[in-house]
N, C-alpha and C. Protein backbone atom coordinates (compact mmCIF):
# COMPACT_ATOMS: atom_id res chain seq x y z
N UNK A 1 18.03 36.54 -103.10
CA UNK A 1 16.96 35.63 -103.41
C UNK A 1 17.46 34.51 -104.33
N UNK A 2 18.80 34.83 -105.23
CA UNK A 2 18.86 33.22 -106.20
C UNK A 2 19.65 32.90 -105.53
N UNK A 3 20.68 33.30 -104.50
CA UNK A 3 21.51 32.17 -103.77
C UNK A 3 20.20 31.37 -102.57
N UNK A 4 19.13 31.77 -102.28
CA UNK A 4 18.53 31.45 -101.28
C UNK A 4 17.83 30.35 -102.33
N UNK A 5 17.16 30.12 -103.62
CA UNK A 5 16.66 29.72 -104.32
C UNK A 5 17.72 28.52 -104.65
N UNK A 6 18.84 28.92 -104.99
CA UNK A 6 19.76 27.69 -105.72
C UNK A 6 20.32 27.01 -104.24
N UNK A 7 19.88 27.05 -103.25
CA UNK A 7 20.24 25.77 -101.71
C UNK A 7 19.08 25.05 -101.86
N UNK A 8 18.29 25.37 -102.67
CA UNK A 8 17.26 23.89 -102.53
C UNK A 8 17.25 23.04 -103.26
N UNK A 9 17.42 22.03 -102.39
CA UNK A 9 18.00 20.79 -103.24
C UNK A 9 17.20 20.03 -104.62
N UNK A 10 17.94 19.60 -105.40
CA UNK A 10 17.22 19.19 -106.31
C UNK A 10 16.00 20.03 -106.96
N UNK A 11 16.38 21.26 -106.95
CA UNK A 11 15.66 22.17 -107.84
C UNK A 11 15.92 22.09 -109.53
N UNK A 12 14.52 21.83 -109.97
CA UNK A 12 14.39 22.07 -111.23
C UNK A 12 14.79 23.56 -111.64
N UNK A 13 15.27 24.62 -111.19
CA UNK A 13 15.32 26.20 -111.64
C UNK A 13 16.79 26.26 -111.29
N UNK A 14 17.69 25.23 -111.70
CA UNK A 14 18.99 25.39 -111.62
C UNK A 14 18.87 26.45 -112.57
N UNK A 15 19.25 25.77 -114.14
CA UNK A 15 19.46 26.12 -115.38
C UNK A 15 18.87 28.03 -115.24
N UNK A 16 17.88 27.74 -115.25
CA UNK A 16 17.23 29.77 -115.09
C UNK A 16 17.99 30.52 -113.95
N UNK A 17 18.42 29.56 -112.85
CA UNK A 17 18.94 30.69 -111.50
C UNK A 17 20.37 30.88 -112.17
N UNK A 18 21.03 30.06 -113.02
CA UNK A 18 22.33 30.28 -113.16
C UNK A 18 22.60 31.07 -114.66
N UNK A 19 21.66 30.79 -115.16
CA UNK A 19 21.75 32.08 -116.66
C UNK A 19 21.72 33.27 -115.83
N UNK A 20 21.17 33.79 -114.89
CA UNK A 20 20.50 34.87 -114.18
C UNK A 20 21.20 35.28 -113.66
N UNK A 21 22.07 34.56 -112.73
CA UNK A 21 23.24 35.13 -111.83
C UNK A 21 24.49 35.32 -112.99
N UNK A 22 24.57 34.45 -114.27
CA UNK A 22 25.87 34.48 -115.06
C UNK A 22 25.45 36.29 -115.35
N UNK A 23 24.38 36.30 -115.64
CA UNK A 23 24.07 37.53 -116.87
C UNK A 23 24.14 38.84 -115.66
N UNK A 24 23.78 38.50 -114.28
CA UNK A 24 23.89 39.74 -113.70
C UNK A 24 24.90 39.82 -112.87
N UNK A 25 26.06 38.94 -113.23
CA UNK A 25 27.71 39.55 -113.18
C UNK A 25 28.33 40.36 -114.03
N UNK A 26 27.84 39.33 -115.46
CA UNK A 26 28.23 40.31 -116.58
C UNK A 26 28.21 41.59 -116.34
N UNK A 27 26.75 42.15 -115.88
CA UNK A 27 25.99 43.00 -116.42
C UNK A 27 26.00 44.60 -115.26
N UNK A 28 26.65 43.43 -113.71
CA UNK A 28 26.68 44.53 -113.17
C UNK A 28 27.92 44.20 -112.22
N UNK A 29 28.74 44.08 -113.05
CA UNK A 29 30.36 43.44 -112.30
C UNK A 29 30.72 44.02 -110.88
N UNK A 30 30.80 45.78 -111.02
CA UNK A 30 31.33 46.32 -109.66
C UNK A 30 30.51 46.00 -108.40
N UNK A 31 28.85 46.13 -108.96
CA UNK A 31 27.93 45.68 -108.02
C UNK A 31 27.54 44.34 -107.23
N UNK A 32 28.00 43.47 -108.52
CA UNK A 32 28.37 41.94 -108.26
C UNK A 32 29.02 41.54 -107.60
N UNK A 33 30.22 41.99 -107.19
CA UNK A 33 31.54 41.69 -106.99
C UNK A 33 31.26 41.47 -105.09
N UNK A 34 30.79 42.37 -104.61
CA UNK A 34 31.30 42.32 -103.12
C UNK A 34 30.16 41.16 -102.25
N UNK A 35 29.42 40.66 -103.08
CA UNK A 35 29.07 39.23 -103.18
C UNK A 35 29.38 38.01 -103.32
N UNK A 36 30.16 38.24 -104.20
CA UNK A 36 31.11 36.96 -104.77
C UNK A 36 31.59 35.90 -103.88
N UNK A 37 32.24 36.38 -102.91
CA UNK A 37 32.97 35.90 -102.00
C UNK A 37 32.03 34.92 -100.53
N UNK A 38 31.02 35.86 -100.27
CA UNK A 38 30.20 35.45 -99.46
C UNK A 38 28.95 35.25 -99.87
N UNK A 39 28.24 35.22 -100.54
CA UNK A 39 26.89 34.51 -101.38
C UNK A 39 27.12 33.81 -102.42
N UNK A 40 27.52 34.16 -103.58
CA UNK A 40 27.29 33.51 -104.67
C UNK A 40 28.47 32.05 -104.64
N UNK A 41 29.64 32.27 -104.31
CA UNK A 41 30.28 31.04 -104.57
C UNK A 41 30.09 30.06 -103.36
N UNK A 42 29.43 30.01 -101.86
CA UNK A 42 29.26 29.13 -101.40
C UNK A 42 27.65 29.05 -101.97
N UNK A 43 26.80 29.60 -102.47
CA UNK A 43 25.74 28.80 -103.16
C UNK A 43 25.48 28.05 -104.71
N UNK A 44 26.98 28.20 -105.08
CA UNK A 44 27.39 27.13 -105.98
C UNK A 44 27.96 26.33 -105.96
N UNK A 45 28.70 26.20 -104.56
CA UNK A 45 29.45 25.09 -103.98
C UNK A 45 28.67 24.11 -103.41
N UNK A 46 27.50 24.88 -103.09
CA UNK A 46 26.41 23.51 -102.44
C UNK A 46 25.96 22.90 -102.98
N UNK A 47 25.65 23.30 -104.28
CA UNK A 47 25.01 22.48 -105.64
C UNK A 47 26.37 21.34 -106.31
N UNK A 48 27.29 21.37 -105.94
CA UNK A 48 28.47 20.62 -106.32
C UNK A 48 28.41 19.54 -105.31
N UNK A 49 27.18 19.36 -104.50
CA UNK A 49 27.36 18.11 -103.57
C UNK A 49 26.23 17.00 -104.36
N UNK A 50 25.48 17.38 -105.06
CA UNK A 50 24.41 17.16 -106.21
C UNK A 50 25.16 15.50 -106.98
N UNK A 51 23.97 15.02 -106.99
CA UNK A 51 24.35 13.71 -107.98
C UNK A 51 23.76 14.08 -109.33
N UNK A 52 23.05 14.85 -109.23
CA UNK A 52 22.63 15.24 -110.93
C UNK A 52 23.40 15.73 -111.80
N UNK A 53 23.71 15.46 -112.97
CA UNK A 53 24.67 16.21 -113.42
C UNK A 53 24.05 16.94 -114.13
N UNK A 54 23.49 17.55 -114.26
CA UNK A 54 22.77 18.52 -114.99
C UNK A 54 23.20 19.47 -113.96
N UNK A 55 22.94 19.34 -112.93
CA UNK A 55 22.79 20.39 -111.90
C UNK A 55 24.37 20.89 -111.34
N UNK A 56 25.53 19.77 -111.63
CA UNK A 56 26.69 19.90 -111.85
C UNK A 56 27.34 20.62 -112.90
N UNK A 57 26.96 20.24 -113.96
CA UNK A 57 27.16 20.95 -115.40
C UNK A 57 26.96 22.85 -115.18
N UNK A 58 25.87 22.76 -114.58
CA UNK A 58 25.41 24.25 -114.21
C UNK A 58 26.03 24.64 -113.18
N UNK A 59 26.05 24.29 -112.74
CA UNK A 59 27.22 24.73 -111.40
C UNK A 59 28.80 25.61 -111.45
N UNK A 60 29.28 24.27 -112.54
CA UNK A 60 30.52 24.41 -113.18
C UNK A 60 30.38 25.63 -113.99
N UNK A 61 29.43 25.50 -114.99
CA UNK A 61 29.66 26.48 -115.99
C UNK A 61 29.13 27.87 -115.44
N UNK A 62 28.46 28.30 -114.21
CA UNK A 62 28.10 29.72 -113.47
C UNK A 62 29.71 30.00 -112.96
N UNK A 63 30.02 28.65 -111.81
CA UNK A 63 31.05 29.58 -111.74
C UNK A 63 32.42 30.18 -112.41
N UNK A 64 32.25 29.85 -113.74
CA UNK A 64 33.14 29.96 -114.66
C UNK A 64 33.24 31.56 -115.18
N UNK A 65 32.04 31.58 -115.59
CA UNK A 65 31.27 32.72 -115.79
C UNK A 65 31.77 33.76 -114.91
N UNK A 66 31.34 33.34 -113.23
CA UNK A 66 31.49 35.00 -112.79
C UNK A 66 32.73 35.09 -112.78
N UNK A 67 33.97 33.59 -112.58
CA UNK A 67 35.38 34.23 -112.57
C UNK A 67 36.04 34.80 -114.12
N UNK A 68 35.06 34.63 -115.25
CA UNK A 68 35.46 35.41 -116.34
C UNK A 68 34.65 36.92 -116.33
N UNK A 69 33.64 37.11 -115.81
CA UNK A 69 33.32 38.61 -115.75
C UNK A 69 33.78 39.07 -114.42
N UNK A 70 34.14 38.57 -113.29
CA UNK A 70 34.88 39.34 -112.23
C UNK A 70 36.59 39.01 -112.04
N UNK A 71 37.14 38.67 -112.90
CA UNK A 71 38.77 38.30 -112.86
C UNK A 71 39.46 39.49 -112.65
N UNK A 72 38.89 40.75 -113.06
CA UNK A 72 39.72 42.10 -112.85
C UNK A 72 39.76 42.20 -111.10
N UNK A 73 38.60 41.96 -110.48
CA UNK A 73 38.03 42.48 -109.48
C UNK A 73 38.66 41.42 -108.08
N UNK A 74 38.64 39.89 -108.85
CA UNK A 74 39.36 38.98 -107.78
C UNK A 74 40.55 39.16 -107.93
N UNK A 75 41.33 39.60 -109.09
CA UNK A 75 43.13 39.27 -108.83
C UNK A 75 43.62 40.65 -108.24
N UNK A 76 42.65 41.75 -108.07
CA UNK A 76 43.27 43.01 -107.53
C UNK A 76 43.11 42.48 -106.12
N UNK A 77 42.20 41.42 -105.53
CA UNK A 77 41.98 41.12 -103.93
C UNK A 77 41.98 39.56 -103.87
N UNK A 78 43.04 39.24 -104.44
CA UNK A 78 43.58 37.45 -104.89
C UNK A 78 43.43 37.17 -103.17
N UNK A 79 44.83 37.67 -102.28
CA UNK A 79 45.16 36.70 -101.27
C UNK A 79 43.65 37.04 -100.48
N UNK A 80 42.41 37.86 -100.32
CA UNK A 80 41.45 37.91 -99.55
C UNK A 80 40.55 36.54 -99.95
N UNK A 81 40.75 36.50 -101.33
CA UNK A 81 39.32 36.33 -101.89
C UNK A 81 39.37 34.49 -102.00
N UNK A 82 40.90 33.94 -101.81
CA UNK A 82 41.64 32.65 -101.42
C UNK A 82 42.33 32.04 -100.51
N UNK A 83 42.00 33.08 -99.41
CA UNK A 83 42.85 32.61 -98.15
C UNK A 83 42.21 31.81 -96.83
């Protein structure tokens, strides 16, 4: 539901969808993880087509986030998770 929520364009509920997804990587990393790849980072990549920068700013700083709470989980499956 927040990757389906954060494809609509020019949404005011950036800022809340991306505290939300930062905090429930943190929070539930192993569970997080087999997402990563196929939901969450192409629905932060779509928001990177955005002229707002607000909505850029947030973008940037989510996906920062999950690659600092899932870095254990992508470099054990680097060449899958970049190829």
């Amino acid at each position: 539901a927040l990757c389906r929520h954060l494809a609509i364009p020019e949404s005011k509920a950036v800022r809340p969808l991306c505290a939300c997804l930062a905090a429930l990587a943190r929070d539930l990393r192993t569970e997080a993880y087999p997402y990563f790849q196929s939901k969450l980072v192409p629905a932060l990549l779509l928001l990177l087509e955005s002229r707002d920068t607000e909505q850029l700013e947030e973008a940037f700083s989510c996906l920062a986030y999950l690659f600092k709470f899932l870095v254990k989980f992508i470099v054990e499956e680097f060449p899958e998770t970049f190829a």
